[in-house]
C-alpha atoms as a PDB file:
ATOM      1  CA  UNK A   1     104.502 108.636 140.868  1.00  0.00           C
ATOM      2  CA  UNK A   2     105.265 105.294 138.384  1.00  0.00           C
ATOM      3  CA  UNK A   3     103.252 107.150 135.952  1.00  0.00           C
ATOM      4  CA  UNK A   4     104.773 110.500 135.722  1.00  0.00           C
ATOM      5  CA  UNK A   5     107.947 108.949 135.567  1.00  0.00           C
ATOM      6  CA  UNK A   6     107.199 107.034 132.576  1.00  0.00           C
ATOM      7  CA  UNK A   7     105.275 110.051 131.196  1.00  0.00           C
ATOM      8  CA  UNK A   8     108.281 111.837 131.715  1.00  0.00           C
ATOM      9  CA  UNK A   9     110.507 109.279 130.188  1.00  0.00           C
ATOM     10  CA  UNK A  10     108.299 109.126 126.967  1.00  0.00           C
ATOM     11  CA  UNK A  11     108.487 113.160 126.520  1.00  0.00           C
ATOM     12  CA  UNK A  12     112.093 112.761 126.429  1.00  0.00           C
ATOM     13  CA  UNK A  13     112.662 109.913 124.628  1.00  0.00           C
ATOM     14  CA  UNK A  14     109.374 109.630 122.114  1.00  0.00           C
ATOM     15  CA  UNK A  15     111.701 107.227 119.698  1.00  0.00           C
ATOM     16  CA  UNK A  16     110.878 104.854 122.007  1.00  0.00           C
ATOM     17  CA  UNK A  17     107.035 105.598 122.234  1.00  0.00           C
ATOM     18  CA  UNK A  18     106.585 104.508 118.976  1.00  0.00           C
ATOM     19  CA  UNK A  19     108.273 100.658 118.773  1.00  0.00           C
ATOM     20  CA  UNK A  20     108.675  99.139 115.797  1.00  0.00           C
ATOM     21  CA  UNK A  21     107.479 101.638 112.356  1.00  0.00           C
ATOM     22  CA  UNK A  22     108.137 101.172 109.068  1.00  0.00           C
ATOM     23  CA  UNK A  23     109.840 103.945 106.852  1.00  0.00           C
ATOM     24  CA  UNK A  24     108.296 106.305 104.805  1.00  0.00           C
ATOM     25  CA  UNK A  25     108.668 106.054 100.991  1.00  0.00           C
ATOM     26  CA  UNK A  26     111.598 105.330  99.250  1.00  0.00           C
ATOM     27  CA  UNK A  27     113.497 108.703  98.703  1.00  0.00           C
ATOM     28  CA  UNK A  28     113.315 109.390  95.000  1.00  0.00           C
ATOM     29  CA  UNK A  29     116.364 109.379  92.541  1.00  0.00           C
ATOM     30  CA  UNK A  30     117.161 112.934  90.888  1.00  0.00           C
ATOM     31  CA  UNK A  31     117.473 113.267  87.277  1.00  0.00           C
ATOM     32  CA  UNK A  32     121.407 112.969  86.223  1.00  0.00           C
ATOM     33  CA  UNK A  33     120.747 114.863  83.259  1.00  0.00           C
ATOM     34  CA  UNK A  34     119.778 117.632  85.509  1.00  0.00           C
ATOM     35  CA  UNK A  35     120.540 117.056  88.719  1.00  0.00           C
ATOM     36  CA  UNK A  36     123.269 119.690  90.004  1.00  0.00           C
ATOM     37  CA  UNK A  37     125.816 118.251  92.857  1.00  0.00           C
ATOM     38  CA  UNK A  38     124.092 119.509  95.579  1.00  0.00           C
ATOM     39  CA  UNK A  39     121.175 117.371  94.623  1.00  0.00           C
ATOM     40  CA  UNK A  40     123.199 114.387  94.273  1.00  0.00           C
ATOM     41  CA  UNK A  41     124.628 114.983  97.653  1.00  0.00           C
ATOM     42  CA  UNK A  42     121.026 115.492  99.290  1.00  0.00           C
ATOM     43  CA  UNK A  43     119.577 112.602  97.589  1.00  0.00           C
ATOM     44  CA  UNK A  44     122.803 110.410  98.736  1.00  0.00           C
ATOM     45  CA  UNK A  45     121.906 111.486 102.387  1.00  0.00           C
ATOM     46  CA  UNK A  46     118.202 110.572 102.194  1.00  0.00           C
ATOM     47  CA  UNK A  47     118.769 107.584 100.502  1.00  0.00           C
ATOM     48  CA  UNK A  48     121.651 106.729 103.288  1.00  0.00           C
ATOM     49  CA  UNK A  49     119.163 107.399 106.339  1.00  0.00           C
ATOM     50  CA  UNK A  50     116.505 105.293 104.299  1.00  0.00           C
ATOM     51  CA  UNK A  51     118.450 102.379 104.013  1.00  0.00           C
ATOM     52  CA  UNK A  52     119.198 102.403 107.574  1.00  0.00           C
ATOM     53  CA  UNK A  53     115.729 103.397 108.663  1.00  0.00           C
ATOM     54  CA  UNK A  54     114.649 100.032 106.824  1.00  0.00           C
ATOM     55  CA  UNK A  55     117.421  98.326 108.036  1.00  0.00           C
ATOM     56  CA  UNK A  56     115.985  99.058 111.605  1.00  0.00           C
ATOM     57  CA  UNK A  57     112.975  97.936 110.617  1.00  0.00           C
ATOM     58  CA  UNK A  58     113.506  94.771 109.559  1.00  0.00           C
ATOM     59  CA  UNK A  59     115.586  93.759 112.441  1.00  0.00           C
ATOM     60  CA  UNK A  60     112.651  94.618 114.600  1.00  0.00           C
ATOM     61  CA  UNK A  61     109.333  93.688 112.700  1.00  0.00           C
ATOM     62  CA  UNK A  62     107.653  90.633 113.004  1.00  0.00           C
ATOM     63  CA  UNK A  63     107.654  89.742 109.241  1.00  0.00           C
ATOM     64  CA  UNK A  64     108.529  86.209 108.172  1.00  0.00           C
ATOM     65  CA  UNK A  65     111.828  85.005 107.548  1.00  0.00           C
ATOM     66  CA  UNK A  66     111.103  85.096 103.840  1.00  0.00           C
ATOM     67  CA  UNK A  67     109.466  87.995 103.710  1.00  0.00           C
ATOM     68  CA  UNK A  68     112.450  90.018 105.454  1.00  0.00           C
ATOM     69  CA  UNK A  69     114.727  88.578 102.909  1.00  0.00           C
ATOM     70  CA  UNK A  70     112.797  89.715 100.030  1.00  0.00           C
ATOM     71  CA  UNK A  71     113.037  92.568 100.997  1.00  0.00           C
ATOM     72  CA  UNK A  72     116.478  92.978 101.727  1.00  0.00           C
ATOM     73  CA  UNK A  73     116.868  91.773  98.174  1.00  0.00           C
ATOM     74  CA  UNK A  74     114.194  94.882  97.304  1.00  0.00           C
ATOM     75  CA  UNK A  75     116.265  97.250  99.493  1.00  0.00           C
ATOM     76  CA  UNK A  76     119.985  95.494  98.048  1.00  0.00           C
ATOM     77  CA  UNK A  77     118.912  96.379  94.597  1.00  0.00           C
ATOM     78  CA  UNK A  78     117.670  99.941  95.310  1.00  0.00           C
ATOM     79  CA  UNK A  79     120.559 100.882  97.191  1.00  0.00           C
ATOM     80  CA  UNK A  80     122.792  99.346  93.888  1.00  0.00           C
ATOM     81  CA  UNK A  81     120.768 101.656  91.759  1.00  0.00           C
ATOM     82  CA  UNK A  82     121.864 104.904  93.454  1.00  0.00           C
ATOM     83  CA  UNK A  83     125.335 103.732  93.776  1.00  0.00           C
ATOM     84  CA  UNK A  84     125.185 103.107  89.917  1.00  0.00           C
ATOM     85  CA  UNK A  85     123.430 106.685  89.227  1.00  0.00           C
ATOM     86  CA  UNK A  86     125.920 108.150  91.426  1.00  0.00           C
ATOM     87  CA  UNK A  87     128.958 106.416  89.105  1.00  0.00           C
ATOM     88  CA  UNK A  88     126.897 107.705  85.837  1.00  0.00           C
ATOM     89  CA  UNK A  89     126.363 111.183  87.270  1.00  0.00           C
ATOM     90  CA  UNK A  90     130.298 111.198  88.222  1.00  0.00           C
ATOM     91  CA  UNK A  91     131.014 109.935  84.520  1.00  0.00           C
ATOM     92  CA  UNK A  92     128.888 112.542  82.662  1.00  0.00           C
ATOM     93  CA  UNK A  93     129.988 115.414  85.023  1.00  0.00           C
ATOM     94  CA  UNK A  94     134.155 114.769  84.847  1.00  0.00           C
ATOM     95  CA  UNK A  95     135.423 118.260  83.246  1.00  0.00           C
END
């Protein structure tokens, strides 16, 4: 009975199946110079959930102290770099 319980329990909740995974690829940056709103607002989204998904991540692996911090730094900077394609696609786009 323990067993289809738990079976049960994983068909419902397969997050939890799966532990600790690392994200998928980092969600690519659209083109400003061609990029329409819509895309900017999609690509916001995706990289949003990324940064969280990674977030997760790294409060759950078992990576080194350092190693976690690096790449905090890594995921800091990428984050930045949206936020200042975001400002530039703004910029160019005021009518």
């Amino acid at each position: 009975m323990k067993i289809i319980k738990i079976s049960m329990f994983l068909l419902i909740f397969p997050a939890f199946a799966h532990g600790c995974e690392k994200p998928g690829e980092k969600p690519a940056f659209p083109d400003i110079n061609t990029a329409v709103a819509a895309q900017m607002i999609k690509a916001h989204a995706d990289v949003k959930a990324y940064v969280k998904a990674m977030q997760d991540y790294l409060g759950c692996s078992k990576l080194s102290a350092a190693d976690k911090e690096r790449r905090l730094a890594e995921l800091k900077k990428y984050a930045d770099d949206f936020n200042k394609l975001i400002s530039d696609f703004k910029s160019k786009n005021k009518s």
